[in-house]
Protein backbone atom coordinates (compact mmCIF):
# COMPACT_ATOMS: atom_id res chain seq x y z
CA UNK A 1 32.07 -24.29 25.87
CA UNK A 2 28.67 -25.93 24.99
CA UNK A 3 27.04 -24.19 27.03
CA UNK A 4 28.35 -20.69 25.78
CA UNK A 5 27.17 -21.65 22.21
CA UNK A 6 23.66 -23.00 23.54
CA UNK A 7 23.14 -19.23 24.68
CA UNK A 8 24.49 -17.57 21.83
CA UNK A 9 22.36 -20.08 19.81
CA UNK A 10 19.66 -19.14 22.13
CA UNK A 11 19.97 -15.42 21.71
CA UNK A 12 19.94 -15.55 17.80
CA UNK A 13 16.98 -17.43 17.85
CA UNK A 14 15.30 -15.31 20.00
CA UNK A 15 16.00 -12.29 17.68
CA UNK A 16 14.88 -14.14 14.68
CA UNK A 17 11.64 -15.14 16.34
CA UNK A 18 10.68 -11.32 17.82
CA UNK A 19 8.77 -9.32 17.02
CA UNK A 20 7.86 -5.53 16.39
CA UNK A 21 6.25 -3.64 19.30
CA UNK A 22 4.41 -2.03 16.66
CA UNK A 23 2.58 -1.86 13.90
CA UNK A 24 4.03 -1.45 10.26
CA UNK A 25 1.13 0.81 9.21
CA UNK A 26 0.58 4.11 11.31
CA UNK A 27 -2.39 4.25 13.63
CA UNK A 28 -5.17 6.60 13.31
CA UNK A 29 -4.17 10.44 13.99
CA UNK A 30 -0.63 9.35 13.61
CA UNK A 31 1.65 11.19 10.89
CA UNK A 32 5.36 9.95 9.87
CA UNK A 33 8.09 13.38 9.17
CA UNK A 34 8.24 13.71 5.65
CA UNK A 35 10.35 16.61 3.89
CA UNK A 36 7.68 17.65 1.82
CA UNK A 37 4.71 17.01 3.89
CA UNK A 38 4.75 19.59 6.53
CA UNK A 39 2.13 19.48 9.46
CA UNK A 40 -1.34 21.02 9.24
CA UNK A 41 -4.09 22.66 11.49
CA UNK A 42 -6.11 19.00 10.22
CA UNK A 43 -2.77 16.87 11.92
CA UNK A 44 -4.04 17.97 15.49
CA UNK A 45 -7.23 15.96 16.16
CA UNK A 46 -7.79 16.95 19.95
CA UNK A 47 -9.84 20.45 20.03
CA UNK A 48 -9.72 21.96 23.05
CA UNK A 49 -11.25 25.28 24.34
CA UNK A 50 -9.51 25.84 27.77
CA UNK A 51 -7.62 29.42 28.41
CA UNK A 52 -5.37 27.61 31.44
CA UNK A 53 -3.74 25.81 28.59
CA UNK A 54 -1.54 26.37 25.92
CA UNK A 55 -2.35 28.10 22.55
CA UNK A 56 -1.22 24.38 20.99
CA UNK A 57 0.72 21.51 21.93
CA UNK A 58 2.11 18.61 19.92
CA UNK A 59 3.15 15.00 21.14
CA UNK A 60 5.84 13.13 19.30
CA UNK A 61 7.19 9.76 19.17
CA UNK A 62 10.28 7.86 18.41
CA UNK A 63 9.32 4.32 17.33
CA UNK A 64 11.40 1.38 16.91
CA UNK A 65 10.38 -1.62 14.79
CA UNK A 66 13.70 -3.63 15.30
CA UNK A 67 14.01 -7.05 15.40
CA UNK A 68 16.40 -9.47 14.70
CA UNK A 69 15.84 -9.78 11.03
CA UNK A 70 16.56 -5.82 11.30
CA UNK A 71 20.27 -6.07 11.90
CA UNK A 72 20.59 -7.95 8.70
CA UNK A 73 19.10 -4.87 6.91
CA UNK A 74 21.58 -2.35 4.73
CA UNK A 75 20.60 0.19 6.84
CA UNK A 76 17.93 0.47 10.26
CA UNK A 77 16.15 3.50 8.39
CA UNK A 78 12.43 2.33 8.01
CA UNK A 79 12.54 0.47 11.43
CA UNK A 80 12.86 3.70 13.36
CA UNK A 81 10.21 6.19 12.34
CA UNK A 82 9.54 9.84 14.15
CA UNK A 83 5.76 10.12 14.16
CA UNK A 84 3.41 12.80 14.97
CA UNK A 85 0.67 12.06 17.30
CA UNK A 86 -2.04 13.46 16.27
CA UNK A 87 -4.27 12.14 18.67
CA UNK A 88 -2.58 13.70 21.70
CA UNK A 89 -2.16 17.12 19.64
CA UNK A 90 -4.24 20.45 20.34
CA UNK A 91 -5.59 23.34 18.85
CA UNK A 92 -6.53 25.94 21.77
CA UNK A 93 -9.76 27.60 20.00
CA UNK A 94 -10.01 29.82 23.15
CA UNK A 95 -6.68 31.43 22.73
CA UNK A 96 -6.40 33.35 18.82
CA UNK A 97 -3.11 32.35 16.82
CA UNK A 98 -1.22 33.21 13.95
CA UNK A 99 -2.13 29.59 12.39
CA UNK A 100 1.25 30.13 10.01
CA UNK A 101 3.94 31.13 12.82
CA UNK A 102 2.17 28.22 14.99
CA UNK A 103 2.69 25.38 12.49
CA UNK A 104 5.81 26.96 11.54
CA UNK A 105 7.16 26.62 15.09
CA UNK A 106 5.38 22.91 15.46
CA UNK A 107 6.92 22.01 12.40
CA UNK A 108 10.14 23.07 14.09
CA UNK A 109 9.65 20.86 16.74
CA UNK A 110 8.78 17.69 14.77
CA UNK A 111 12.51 18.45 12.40
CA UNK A 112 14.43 18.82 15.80
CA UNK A 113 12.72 15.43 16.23
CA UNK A 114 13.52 14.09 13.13
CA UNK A 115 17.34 15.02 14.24
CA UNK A 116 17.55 12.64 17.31
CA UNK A 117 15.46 10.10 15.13
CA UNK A 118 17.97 10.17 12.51
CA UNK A 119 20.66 9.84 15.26
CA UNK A 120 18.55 6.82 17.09
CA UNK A 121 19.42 5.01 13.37
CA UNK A 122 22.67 6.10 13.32
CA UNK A 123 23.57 4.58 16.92
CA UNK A 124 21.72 2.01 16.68
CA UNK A 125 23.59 0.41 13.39
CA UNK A 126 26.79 1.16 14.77
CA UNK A 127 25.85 -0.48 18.46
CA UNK A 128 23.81 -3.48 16.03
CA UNK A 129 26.04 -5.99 17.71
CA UNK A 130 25.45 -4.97 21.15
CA UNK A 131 21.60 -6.52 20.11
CA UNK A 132 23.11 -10.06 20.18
CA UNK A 133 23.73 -9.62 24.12
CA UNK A 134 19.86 -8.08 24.46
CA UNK A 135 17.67 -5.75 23.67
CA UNK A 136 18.97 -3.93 26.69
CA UNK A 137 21.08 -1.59 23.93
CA UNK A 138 17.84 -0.53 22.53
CA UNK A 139 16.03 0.50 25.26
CA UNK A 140 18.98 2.37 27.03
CA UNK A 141 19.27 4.09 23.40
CA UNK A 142 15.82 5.02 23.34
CA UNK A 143 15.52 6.11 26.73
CA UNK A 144 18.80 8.79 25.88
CA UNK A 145 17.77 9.92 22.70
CA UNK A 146 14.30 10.67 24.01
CA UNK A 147 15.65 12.32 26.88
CA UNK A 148 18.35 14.20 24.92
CA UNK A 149 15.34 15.57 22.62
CA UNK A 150 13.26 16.82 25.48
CA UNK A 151 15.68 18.37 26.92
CA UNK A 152 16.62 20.24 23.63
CA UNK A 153 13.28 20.85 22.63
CA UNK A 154 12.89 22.52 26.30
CA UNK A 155 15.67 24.81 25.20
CA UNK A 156 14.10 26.04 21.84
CA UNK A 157 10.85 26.19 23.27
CA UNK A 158 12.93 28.56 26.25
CA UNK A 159 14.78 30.32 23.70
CA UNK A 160 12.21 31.49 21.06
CA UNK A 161 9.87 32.36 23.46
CA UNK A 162 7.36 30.06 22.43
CA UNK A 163 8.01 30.43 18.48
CA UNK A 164 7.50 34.37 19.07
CA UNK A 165 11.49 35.65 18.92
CA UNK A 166 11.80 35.02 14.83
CA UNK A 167 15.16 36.18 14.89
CA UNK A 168 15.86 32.80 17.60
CA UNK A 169 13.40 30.83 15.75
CA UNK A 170 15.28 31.34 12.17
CA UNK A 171 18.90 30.72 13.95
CA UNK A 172 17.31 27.50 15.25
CA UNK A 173 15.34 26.74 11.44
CA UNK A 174 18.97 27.00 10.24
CA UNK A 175 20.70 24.99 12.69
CA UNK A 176 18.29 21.74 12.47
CA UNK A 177 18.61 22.14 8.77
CA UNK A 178 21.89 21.85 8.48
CA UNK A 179 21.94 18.71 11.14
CA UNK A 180 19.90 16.73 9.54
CA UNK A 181 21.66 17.50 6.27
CA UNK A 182 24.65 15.64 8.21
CA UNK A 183 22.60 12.70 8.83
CA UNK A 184 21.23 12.73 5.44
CA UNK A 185 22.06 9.02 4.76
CA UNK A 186 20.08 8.29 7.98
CA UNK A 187 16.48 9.67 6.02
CA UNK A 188 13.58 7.03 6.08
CA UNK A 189 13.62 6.94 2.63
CA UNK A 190 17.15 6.05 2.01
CA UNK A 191 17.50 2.18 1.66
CA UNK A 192 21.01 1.48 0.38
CA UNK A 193 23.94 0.24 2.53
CA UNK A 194 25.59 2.44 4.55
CA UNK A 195 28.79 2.02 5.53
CA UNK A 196 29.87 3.04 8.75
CA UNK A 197 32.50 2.42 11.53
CA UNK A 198 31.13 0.05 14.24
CA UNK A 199 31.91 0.85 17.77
């Protein structure tokens, strides 16, 4: 009996005392989804001139800032962010593009993103619980959600050729829109209480 609240002593204390695996400001190059802040030929920082390579490429990343002051938090919004990283983002200068349709179609990319980023918070308060056994719960999380986003971001790349079908690439606009209108409640900027069924 003691010993069973020694651990669960233990295990609060240790969330109490941890801390982020990253920084609360963005690093250089790096670029948080914002509604009204779409990318720019500036957000890539890597110029490369290389015709074996693709036109452009962009590298994105779910972070997690949770600790255990997080689950104590009205929501987990601001401690899961979907960043653009700019740093490991090209330009091709060798190949010519429509710079429009290309950051159109990136932009795509970084709202499908901001889908399974908005999900990650959405999981993760309703799992918050599961923290107090480990951080296990986190990392299996993260490892699905990032998975489930490559593969679907596979799919639209498949799908629109590239951003080149518009017809595919407007079904798809459409779609994401309305998904993360779903998860509205799960935006960064939203920081009142959200009630939800735990699991």
């Amino acid at each position: 009996m003691y010993e069973k609240a020694y651990m669960r002593f233990f295990t609060w204390i240790l969330l109490f005392l941890s801390v982020s695996s990253f920084g609360q400001s963005l690093q250089e190059g790096q670029k948080l989804w914002h509604p009204s802040e779409p990318l720019t030929i500036a957000d890539f920082k890597m110029s490369i001139n290389d015709t074996q390579n693709e036109s452009v490429y962009s590298q994105f990343s779910i972070s997690s800032q949770l600790s255990g002051f997080s689950f104590l938090s009205k929501n987990l919004n601001q401690k899961v962010l979907n960043i653009f990283m700019g740093e490991a983002s090209w330009v091709n200068s060798a190949i010519g593009v429509d710079e429009v349709a290309l950051l159109e179609f990136q932009q795509l990319q970084f709202d499908l993103c901001e889908v399974y980023t908005r999900n990650f918070r959405k999981e993760a308060l309703i799992g918050k619980k599961e923290v107090l056994k480990g951080f296990d719960f986190l990392q299996i999380l993260n490892n699905k959600i990032m998975s489930d986003f490559a593969r679907e971001r596979a799919r639209l790349i498949e799908e629109t050729k590239s951003g080149s079908h518009k017809e595919k690439v407007i079904a798809w606009k459409h779609d994401v829109a309305v998904r993360l209108d779903s998860l509205h409640d799960f935006r960064y900027a939203n920081k009142k209480k959200i009630k939800i069924a735990r699991k």
